[in-house]
Protein backbone atom coordinates (compact mmCIF):
# COMPACT_ATOMS: atom_id res chain seq x y z
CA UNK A 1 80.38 103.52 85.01
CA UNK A 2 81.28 100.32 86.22
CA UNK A 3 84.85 99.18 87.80
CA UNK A 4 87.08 97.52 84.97
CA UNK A 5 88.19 93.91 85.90
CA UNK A 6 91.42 94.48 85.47
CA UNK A 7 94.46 96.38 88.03
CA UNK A 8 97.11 98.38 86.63
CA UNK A 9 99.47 95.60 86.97
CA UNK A 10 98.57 92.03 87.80
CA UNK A 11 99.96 90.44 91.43
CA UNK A 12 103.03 89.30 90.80
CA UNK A 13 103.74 85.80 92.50
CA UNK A 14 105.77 82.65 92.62
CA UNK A 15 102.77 80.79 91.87
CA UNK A 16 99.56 81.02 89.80
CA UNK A 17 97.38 83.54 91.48
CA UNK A 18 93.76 84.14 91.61
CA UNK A 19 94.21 87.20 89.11
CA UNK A 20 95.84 85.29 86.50
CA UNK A 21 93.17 82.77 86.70
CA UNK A 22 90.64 84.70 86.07
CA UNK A 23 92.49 86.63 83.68
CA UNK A 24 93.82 83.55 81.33
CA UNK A 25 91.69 84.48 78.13
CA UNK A 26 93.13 87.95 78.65
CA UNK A 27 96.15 86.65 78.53
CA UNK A 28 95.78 84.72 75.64
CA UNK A 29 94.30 87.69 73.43
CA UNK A 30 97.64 89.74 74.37
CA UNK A 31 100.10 86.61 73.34
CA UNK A 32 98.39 86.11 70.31
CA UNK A 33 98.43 90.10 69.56
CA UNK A 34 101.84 90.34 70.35
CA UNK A 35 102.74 87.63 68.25
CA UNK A 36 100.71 88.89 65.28
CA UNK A 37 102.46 92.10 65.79
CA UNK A 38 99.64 93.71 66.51
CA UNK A 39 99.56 97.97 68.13
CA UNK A 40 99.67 98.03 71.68
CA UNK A 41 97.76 101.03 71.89
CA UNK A 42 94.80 98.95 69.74
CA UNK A 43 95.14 96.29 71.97
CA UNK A 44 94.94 98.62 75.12
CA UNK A 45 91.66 100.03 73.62
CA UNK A 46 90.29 96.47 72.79
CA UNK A 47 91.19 94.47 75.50
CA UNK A 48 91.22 96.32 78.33
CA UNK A 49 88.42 98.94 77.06
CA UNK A 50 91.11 102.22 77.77
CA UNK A 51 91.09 105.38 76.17
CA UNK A 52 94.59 105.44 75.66
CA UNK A 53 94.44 109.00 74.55
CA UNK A 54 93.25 110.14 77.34
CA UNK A 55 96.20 108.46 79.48
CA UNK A 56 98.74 106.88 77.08
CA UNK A 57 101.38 106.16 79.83
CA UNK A 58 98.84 104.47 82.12
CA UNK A 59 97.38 102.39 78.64
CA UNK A 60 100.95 101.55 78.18
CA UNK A 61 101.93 99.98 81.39
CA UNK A 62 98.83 97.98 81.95
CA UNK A 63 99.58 96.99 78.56
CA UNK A 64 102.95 95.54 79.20
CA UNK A 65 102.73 94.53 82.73
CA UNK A 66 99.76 92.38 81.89
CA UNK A 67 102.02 91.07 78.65
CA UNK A 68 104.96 90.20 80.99
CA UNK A 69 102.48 88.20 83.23
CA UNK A 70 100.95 86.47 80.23
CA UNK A 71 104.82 85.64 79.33
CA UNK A 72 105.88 84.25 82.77
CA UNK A 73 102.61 82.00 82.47
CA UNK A 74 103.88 80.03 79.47
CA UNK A 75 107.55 80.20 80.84
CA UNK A 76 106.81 78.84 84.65
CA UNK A 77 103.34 79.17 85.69
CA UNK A 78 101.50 76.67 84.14
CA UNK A 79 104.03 74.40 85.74
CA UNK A 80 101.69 74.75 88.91
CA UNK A 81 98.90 74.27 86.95
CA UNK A 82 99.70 71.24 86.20
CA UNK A 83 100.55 70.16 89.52
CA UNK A 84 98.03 67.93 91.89
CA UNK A 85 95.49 69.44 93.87
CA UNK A 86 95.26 68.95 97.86
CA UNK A 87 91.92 68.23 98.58
């Protein structure tokens, strides 16, 4: 079995981490779920690739953890992103 991609719970920073750059298109796919009101147990099992069965609780907090990240990116992240680059 290989290691999943993804932590429990992405780092939580001031700025735009290496995690949530790597992770954008996650992010994406759990805005526009949430949006379309979509299960988060569904998108647990389709994004992430959990049984959430097996550990519901677990499912639910990387769930909603990586949600709240994906929030904070469209509320102050991207504000770094857009910000020059030393060089």
């Amino acid at each position: 079995m290989s290691e999943s991609p993804f932590k429990d719970s992405p780092p939580l920073t001031d700025r735009v981490n290496a995690y949530d750059e790597a992770h954008f298109a996650t992010y994406l796919r759990l805005l526009d779920a949430a949006e379309e009101g979509a299960d988060w147990r569904e998108v647990a099992k389709i994004v992430f690739g959990l049984d959430v069965d097996a550990d519901p609780e677990r499912a639910k907090q990387m769930h909603d953890s990586h949600l709240a990240r994906a929030r904070w990116m469209t509320e102050q992240g991207y504000r770094h992103l857009l910000e020059p680059r030393m060089q």
